[in-house]
N, C-alpha and C. Protein backbone atom coordinates (compact mmCIF):
# COMPACT_ATOMS: atom_id res chain seq x y z
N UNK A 1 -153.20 -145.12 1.00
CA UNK A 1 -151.94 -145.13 1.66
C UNK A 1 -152.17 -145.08 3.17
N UNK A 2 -151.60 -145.88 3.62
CA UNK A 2 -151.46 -146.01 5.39
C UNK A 2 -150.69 -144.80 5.91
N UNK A 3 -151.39 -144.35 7.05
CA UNK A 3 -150.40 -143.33 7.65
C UNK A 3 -149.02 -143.97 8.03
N UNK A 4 -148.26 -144.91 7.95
CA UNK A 4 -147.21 -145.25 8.25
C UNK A 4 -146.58 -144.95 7.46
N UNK A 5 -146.90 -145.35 5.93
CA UNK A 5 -146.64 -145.38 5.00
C UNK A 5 -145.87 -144.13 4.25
N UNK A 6 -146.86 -142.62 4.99
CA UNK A 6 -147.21 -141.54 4.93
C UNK A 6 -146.52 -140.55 5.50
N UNK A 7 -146.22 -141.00 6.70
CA UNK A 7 -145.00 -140.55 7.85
C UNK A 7 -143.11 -141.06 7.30
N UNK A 8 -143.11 -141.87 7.01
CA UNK A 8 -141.95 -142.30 6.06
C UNK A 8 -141.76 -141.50 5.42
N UNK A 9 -142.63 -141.47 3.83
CA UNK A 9 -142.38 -140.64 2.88
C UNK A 9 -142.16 -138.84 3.16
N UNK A 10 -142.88 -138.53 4.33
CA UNK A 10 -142.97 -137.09 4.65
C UNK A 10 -141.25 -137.16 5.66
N UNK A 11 -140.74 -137.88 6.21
CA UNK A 11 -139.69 -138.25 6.82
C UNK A 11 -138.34 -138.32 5.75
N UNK A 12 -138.68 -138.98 4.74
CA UNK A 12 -137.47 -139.14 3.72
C UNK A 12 -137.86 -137.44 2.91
N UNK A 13 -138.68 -137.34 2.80
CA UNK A 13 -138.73 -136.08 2.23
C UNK A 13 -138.07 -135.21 2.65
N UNK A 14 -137.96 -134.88 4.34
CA UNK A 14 -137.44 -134.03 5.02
C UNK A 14 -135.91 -134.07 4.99
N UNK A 15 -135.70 -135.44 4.87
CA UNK A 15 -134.48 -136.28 5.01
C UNK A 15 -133.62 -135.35 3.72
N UNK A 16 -134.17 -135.92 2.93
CA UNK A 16 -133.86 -135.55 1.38
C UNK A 16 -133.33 -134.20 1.09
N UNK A 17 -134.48 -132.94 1.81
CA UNK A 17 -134.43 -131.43 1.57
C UNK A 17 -133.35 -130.94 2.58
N UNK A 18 -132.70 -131.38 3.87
CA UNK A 18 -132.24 -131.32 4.78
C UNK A 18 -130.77 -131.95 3.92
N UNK A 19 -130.61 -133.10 3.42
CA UNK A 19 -129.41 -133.09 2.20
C UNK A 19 -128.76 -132.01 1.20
N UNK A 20 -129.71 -131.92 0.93
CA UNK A 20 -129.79 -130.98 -0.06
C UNK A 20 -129.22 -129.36 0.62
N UNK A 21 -129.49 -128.98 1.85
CA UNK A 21 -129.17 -128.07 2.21
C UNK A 21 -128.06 -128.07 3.02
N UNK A 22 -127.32 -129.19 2.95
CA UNK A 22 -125.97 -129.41 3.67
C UNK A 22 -125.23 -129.78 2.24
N UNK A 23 -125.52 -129.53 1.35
CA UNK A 23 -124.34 -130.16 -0.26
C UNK A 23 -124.49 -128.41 -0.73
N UNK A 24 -125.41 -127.55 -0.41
CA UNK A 24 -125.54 -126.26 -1.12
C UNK A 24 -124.52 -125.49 0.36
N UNK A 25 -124.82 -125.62 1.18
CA UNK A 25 -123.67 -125.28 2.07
C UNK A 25 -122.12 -125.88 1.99
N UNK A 26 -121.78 -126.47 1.77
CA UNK A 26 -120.40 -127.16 1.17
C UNK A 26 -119.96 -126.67 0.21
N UNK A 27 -120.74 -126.23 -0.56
CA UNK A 27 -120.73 -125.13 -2.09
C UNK A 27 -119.83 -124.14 -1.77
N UNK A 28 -120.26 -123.36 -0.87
CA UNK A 28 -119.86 -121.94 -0.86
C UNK A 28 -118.81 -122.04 -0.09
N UNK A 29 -118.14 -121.17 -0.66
CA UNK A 29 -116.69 -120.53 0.03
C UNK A 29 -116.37 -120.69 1.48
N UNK A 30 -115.84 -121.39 2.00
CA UNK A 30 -115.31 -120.81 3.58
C UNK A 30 -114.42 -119.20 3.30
N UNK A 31 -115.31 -118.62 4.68
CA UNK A 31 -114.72 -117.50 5.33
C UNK A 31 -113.09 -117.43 5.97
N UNK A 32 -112.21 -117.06 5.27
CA UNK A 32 -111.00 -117.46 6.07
C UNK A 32 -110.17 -116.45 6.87
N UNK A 33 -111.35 -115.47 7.39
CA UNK A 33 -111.06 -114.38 7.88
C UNK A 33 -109.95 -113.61 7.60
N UNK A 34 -109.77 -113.15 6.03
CA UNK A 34 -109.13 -112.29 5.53
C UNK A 34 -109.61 -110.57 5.57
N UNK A 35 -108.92 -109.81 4.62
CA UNK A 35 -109.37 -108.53 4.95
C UNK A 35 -110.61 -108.27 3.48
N UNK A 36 -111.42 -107.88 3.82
CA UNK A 36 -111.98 -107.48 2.45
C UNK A 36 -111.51 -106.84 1.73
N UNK A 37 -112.20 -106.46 0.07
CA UNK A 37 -111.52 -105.67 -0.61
C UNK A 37 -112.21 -104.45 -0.79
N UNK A 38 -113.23 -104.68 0.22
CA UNK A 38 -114.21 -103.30 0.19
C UNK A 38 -113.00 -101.94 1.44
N UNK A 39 -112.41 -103.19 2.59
CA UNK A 39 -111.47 -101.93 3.50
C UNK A 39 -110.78 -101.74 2.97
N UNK A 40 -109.93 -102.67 1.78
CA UNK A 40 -108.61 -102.00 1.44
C UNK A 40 -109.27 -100.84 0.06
N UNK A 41 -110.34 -100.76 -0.31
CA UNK A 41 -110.77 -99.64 -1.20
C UNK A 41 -111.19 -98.58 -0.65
N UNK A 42 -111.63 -98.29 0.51
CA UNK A 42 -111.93 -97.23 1.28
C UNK A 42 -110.56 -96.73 1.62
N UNK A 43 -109.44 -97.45 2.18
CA UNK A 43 -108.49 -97.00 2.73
C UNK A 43 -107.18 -96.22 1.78
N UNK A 44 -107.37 -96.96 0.32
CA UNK A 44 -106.99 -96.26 -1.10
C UNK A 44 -107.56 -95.00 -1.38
N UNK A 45 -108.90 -94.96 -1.23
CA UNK A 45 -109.42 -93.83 -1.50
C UNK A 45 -109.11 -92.76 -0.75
N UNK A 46 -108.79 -92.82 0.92
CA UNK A 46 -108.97 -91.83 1.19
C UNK A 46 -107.58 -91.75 1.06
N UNK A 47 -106.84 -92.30 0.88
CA UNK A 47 -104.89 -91.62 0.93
C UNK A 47 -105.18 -90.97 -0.56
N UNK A 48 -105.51 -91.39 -1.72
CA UNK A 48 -105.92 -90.66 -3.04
C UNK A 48 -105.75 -89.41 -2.86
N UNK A 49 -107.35 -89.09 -2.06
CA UNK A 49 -108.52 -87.85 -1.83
C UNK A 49 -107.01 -87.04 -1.16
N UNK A 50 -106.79 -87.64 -0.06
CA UNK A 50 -105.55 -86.48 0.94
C UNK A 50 -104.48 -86.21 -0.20
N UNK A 51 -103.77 -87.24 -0.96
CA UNK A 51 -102.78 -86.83 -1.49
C UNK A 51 -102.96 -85.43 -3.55
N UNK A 52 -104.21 -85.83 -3.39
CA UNK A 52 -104.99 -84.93 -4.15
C UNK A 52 -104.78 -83.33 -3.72
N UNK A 53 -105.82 -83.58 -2.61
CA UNK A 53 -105.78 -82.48 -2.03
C UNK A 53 -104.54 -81.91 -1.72
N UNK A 54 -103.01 -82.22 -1.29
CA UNK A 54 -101.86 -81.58 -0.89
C UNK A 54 -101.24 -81.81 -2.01
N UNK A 55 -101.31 -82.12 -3.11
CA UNK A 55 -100.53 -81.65 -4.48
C UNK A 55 -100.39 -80.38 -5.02
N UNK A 56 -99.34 -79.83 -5.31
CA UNK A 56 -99.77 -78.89 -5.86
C UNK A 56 -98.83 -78.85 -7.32
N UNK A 57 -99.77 -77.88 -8.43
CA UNK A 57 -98.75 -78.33 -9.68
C UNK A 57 -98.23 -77.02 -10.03
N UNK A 58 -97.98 -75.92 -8.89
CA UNK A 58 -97.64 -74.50 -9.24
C UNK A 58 -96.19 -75.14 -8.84
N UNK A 59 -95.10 -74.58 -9.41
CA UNK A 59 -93.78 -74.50 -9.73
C UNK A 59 -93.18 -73.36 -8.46
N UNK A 60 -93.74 -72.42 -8.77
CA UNK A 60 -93.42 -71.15 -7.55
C UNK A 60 -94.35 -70.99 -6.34
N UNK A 61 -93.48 -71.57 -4.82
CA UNK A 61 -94.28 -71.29 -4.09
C UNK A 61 -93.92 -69.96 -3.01
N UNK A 62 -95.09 -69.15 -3.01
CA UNK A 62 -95.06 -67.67 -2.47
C UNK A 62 -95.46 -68.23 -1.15
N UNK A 63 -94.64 -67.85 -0.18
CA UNK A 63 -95.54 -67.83 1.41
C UNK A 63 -96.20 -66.37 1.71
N UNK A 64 -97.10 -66.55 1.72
CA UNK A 64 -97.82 -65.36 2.25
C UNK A 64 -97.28 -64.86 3.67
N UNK A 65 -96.90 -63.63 3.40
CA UNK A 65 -96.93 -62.69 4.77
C UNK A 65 -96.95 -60.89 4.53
N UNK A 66 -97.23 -60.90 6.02
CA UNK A 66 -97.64 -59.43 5.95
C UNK A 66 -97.13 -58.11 5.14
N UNK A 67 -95.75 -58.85 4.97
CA UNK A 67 -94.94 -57.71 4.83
C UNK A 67 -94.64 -57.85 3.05
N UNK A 68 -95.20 -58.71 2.52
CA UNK A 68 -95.03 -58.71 1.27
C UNK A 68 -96.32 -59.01 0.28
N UNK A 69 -96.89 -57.86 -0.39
CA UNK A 69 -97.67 -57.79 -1.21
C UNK A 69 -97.14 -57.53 -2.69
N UNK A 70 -97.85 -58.52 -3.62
CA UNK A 70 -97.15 -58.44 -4.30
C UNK A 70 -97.83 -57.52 -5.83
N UNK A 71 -96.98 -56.96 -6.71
CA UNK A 71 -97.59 -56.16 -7.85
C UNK A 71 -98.30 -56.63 -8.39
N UNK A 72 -99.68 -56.68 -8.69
CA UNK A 72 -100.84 -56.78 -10.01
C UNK A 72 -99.99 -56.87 -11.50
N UNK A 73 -100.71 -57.94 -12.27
CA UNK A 73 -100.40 -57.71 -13.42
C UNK A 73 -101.09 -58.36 -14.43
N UNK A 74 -101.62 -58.31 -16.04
CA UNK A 74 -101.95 -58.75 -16.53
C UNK A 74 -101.59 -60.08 -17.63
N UNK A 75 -100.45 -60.80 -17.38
CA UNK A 75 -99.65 -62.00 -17.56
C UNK A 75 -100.88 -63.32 -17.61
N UNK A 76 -100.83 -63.88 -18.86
CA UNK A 76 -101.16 -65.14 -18.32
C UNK A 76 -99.99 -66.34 -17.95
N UNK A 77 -98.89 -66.08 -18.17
CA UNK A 77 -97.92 -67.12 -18.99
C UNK A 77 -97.86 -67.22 -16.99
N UNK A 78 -97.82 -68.80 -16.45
CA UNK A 78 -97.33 -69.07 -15.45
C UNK A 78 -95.62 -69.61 -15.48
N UNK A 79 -95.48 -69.63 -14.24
CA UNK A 79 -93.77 -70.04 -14.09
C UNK A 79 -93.61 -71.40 -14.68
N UNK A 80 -93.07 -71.70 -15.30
CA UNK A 80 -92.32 -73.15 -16.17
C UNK A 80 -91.86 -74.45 -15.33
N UNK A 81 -90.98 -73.60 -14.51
CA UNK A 81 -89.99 -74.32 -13.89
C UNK A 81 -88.97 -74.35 -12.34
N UNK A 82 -89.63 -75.23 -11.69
CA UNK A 82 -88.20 -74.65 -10.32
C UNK A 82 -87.15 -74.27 -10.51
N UNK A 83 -87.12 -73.18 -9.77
CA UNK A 83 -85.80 -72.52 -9.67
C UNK A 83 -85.72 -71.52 -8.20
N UNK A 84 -84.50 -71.26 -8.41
CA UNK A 84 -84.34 -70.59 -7.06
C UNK A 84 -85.36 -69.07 -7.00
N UNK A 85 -85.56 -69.11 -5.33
CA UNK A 85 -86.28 -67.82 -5.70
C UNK A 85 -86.06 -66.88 -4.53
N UNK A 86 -85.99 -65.87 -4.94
CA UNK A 86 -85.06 -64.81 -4.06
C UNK A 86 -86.12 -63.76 -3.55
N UNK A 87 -86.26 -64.01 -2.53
CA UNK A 87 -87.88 -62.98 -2.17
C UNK A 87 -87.42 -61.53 -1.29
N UNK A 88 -88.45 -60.41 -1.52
CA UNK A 88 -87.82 -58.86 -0.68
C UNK A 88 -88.98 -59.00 -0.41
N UNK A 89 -89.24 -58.75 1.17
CA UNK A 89 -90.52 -58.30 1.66
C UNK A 89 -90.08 -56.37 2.23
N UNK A 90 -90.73 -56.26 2.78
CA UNK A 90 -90.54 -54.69 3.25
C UNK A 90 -89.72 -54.82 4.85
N UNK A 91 -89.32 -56.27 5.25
CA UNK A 91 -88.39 -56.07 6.76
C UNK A 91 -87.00 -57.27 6.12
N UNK A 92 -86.96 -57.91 4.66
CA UNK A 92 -85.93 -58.02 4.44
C UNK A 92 -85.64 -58.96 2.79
N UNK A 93 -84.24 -59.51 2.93
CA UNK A 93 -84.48 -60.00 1.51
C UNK A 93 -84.04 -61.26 2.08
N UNK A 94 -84.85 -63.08 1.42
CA UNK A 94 -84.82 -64.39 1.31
C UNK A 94 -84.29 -65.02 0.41
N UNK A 95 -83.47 -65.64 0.86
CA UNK A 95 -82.73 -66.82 -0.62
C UNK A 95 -83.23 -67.93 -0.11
N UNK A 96 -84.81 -67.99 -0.70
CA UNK A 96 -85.67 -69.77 -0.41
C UNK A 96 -86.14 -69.06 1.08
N UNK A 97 -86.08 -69.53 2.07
CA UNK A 97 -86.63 -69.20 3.14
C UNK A 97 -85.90 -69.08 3.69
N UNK A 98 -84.66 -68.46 4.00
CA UNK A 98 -83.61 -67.87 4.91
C UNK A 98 -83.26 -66.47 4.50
N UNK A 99 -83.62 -65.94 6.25
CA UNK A 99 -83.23 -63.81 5.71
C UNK A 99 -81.78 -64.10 5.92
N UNK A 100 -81.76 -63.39 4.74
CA UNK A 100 -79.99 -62.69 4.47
C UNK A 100 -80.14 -61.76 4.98
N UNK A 101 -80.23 -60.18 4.33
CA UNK A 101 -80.65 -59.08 4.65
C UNK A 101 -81.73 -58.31 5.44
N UNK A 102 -81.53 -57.56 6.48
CA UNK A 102 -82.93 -56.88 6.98
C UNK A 102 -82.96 -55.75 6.00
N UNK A 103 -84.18 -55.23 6.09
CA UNK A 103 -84.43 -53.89 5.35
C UNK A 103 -85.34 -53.19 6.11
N UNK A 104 -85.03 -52.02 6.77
CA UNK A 104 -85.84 -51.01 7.07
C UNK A 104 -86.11 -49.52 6.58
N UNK A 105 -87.25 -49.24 6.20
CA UNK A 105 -87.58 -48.17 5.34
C UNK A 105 -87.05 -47.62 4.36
N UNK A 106 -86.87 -48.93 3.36
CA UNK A 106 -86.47 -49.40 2.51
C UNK A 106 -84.93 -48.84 2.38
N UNK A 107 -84.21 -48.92 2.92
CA UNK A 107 -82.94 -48.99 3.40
C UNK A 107 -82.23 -50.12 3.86
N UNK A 108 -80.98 -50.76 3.09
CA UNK A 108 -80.44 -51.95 3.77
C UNK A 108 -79.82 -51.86 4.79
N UNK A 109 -79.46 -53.36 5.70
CA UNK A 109 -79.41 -52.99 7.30
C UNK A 109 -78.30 -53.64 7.34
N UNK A 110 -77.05 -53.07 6.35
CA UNK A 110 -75.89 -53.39 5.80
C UNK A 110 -74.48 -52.77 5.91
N UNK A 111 -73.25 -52.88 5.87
CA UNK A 111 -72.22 -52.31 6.47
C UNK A 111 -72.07 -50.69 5.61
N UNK A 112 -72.31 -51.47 3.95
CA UNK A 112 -71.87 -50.36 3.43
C UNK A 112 -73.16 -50.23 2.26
N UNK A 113 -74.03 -49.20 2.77
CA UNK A 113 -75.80 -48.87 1.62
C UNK A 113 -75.14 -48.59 0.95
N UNK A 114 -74.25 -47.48 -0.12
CA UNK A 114 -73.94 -47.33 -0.53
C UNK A 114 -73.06 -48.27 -1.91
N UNK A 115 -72.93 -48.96 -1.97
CA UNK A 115 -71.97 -49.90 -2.63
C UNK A 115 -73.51 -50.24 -3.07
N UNK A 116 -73.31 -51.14 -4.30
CA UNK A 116 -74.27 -51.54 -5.53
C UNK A 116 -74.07 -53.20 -5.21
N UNK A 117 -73.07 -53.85 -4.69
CA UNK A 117 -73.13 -55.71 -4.31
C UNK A 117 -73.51 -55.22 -2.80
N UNK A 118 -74.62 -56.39 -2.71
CA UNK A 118 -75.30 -55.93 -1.44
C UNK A 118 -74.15 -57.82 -0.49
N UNK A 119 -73.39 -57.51 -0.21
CA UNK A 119 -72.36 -58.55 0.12
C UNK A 119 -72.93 -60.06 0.48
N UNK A 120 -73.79 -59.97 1.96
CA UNK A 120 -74.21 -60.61 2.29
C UNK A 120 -74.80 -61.68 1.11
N UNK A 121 -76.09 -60.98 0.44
CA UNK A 121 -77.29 -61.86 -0.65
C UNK A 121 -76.01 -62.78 -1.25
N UNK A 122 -75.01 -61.85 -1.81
CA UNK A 122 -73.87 -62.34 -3.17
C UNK A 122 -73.30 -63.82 -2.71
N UNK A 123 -73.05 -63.61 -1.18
CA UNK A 123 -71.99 -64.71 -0.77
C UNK A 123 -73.20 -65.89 -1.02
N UNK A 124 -74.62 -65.71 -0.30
CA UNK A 124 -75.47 -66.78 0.23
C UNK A 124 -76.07 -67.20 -1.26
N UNK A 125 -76.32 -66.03 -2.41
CA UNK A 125 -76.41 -66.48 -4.03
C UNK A 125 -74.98 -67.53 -4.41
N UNK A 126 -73.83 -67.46 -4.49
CA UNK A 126 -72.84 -67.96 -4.52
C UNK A 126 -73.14 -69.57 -3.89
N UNK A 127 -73.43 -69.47 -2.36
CA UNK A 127 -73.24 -70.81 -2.25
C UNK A 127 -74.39 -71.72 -2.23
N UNK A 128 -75.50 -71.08 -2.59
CA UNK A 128 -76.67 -71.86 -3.26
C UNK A 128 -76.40 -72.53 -4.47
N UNK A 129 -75.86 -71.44 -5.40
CA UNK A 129 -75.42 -72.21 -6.46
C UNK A 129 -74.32 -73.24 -6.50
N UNK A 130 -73.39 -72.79 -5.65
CA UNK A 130 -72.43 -73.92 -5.63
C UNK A 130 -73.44 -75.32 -5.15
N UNK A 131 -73.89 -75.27 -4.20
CA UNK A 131 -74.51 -76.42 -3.43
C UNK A 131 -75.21 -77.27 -4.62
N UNK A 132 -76.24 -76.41 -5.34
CA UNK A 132 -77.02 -76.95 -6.56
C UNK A 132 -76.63 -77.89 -7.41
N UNK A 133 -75.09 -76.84 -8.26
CA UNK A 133 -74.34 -77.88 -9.15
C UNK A 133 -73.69 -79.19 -8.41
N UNK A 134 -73.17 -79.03 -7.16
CA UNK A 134 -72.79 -80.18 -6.44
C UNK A 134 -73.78 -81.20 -7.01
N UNK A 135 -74.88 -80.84 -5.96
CA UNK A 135 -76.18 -81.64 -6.12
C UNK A 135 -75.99 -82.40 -7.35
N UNK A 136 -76.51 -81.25 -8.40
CA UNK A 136 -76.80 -81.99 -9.95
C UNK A 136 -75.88 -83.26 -10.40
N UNK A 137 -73.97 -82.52 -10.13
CA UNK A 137 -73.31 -83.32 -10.59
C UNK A 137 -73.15 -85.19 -10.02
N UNK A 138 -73.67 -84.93 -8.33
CA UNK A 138 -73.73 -86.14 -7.73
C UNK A 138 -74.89 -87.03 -8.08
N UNK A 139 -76.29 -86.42 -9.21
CA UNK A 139 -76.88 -87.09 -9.34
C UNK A 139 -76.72 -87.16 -10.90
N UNK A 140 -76.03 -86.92 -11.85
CA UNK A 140 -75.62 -86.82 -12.78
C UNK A 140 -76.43 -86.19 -13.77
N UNK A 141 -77.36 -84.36 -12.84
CA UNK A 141 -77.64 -84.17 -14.05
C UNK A 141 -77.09 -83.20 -14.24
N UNK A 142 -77.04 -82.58 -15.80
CA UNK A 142 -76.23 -81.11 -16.13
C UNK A 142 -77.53 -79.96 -16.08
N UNK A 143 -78.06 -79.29 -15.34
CA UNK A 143 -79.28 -78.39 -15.19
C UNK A 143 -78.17 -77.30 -14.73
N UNK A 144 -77.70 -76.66 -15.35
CA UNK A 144 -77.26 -75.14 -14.85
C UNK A 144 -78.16 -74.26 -15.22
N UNK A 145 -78.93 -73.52 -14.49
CA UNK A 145 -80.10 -73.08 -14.78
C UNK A 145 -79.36 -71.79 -14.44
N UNK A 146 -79.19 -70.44 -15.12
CA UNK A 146 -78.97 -69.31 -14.66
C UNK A 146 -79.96 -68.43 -14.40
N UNK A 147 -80.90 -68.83 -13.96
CA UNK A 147 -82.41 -68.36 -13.79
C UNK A 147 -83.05 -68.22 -12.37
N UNK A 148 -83.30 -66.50 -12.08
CA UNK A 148 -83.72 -66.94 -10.46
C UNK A 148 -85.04 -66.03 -10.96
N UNK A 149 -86.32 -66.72 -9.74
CA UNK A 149 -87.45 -65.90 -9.35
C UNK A 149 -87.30 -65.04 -8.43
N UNK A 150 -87.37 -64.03 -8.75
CA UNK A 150 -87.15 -62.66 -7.82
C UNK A 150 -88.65 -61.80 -7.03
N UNK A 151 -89.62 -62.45 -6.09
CA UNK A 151 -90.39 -61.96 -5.44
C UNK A 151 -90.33 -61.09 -4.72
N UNK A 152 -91.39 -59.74 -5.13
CA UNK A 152 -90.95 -58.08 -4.67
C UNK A 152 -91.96 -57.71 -4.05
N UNK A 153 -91.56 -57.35 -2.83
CA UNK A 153 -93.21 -56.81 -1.91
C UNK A 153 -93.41 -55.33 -3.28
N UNK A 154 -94.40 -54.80 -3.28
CA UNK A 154 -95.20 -54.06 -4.10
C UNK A 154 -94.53 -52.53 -4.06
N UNK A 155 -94.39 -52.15 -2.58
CA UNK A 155 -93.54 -51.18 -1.85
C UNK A 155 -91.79 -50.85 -2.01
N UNK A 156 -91.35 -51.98 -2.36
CA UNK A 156 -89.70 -51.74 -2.55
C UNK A 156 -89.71 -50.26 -3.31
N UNK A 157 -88.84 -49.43 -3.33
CA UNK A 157 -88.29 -49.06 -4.07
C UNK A 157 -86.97 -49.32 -5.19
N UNK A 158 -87.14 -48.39 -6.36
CA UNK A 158 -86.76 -48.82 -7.76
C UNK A 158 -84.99 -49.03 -6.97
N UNK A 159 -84.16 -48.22 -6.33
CA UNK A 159 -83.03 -48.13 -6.04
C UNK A 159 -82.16 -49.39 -5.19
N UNK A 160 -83.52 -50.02 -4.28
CA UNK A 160 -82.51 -51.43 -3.92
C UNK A 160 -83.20 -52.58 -4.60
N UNK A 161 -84.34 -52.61 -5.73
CA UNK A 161 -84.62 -53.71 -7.01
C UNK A 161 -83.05 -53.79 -7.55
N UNK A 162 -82.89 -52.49 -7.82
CA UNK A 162 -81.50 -52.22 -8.93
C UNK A 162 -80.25 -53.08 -8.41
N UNK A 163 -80.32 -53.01 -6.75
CA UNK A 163 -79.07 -53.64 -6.18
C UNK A 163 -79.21 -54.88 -6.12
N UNK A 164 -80.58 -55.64 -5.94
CA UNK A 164 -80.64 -56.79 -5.64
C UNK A 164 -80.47 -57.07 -7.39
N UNK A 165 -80.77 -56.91 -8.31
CA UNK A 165 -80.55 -57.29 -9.45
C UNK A 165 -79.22 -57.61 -9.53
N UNK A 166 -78.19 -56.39 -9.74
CA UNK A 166 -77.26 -55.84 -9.92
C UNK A 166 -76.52 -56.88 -8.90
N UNK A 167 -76.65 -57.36 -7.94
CA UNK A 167 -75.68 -58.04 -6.61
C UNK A 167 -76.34 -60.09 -7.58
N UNK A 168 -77.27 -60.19 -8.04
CA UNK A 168 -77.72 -61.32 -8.17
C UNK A 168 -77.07 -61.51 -9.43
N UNK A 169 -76.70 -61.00 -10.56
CA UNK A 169 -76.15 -60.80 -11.44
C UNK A 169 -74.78 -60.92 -11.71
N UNK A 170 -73.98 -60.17 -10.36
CA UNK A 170 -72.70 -60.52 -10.39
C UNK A 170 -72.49 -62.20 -9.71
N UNK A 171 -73.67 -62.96 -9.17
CA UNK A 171 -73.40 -64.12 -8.70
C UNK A 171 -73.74 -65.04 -9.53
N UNK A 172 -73.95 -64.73 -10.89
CA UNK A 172 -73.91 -65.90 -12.11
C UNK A 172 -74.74 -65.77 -12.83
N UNK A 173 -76.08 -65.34 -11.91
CA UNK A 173 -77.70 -65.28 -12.65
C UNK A 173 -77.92 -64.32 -13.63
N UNK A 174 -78.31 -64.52 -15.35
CA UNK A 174 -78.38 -63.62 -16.12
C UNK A 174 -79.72 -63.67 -16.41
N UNK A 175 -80.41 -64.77 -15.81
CA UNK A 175 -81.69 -64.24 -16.64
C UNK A 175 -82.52 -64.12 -15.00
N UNK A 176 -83.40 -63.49 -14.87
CA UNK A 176 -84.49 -62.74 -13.86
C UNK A 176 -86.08 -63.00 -14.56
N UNK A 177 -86.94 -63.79 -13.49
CA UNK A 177 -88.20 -63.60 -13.87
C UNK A 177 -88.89 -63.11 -12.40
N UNK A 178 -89.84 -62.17 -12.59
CA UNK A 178 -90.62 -61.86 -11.29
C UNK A 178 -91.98 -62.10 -11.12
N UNK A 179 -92.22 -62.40 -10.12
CA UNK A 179 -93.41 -62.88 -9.50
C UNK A 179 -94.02 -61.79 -9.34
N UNK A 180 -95.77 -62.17 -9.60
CA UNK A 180 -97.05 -60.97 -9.92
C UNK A 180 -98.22 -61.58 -9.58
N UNK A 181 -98.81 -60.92 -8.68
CA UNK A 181 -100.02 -61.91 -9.19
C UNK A 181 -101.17 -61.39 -10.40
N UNK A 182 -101.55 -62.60 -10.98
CA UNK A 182 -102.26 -62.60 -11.98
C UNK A 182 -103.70 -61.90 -11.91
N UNK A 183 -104.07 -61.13 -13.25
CA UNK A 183 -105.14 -60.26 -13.07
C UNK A 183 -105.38 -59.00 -12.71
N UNK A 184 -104.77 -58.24 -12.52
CA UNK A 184 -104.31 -56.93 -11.68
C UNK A 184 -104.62 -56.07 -13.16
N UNK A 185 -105.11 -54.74 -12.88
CA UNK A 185 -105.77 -53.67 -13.52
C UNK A 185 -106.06 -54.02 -14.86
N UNK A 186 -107.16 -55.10 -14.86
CA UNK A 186 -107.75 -55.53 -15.63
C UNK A 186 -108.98 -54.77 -16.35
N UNK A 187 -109.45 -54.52 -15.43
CA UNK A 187 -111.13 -53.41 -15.23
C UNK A 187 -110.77 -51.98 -14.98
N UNK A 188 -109.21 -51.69 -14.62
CA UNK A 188 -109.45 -50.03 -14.73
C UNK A 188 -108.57 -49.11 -15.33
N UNK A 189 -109.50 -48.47 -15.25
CA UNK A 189 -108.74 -47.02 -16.74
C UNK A 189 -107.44 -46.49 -15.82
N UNK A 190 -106.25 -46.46 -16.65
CA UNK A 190 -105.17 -45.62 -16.06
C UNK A 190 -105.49 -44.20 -16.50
């Protein structure tokens, strides 16, 4: 074979492989500068992870504060269901997160201590509930729940439990469940 001959064939060869690598490029996908599906999976994940994390599946939520510690007890049964919840710390009493009542040394900070309807709680029990059934009926459900959570700093005494019962009672509510936390004199001898 003549080097002419030789240079050709090594020329079409090149020719040939240089084809070949412009038909395997034509193959593949154009880039059409979309978003990947690797950002939109990172960006799923982390709203997931956050909305994970701020779920919560407890029914009763207690805000912690100073003034309200609450009784030990040995209960496993947790709360069921939302409902209203009527909290006494040791500087006052809450319907949801609004003070009705102050209380100082364990004394109400009220027109008349004496009297057993503590006035104030009754009116603001009253128009919670009114507000509620509104609610329900505008969204058409029938939930009359006569059921409140009653959260008790540890300290109350037995004589204004009795009133706040006794005042929550005359405002519709017959049934009472109270908040404890779970586990309390588990390990010791009375």
């Amino acid at each position: 074979m003549d080097s002419q001959k030789q240079k050709s064939l090594e020329q079409w060869l090149q020719d040939r492989a240089l084809q070949k690598s412009r038909a395997r490029r034509k193959k593949e996908l154009p880039d059409d500068g979309g978003v990947t599906i690797n950002s939109l999976m990172d960006a799923v994940t982390i709203i997931l992870i956050f909305l994970l994390m701020n779920f919560s599946t407890d029914s009763l939520k207690v805000s912690p504060r100073e003034e309200l510690d609450l009784p030990r007890s040995t209960t496993t049964v947790g709360p069921k269901s939302r409902m209203l919840a009527l909290t006494v710390t040791a500087n006052g009493i809450l319907v949801g997160d609004k003070e009705v009542v102050k209380i100082k040394d364990n004394q109400l900070q009220t027109a008349d201590p004496n009297n057993m309807i503590i006035t104030p709680l009754k009116n603001m029990l009253d128009k919670t509930v009114k507000d509620q059934r509104e609610f329900n009926a505008k969204i058409g459900v029938n939930d009359n729940k006569d059921m409140v959570t009653i959260i008790i700093h540890g300290g109350i005494q037995f004589h204004l439990v009795n009133k706040i019962l006794y005042t929550a009672g005359q405002a519709t509510f017959k049934k009472f469940k109270f908040a404890v936390v779970k586990g309390g004199m588990l390990n010791k001898k009375i």
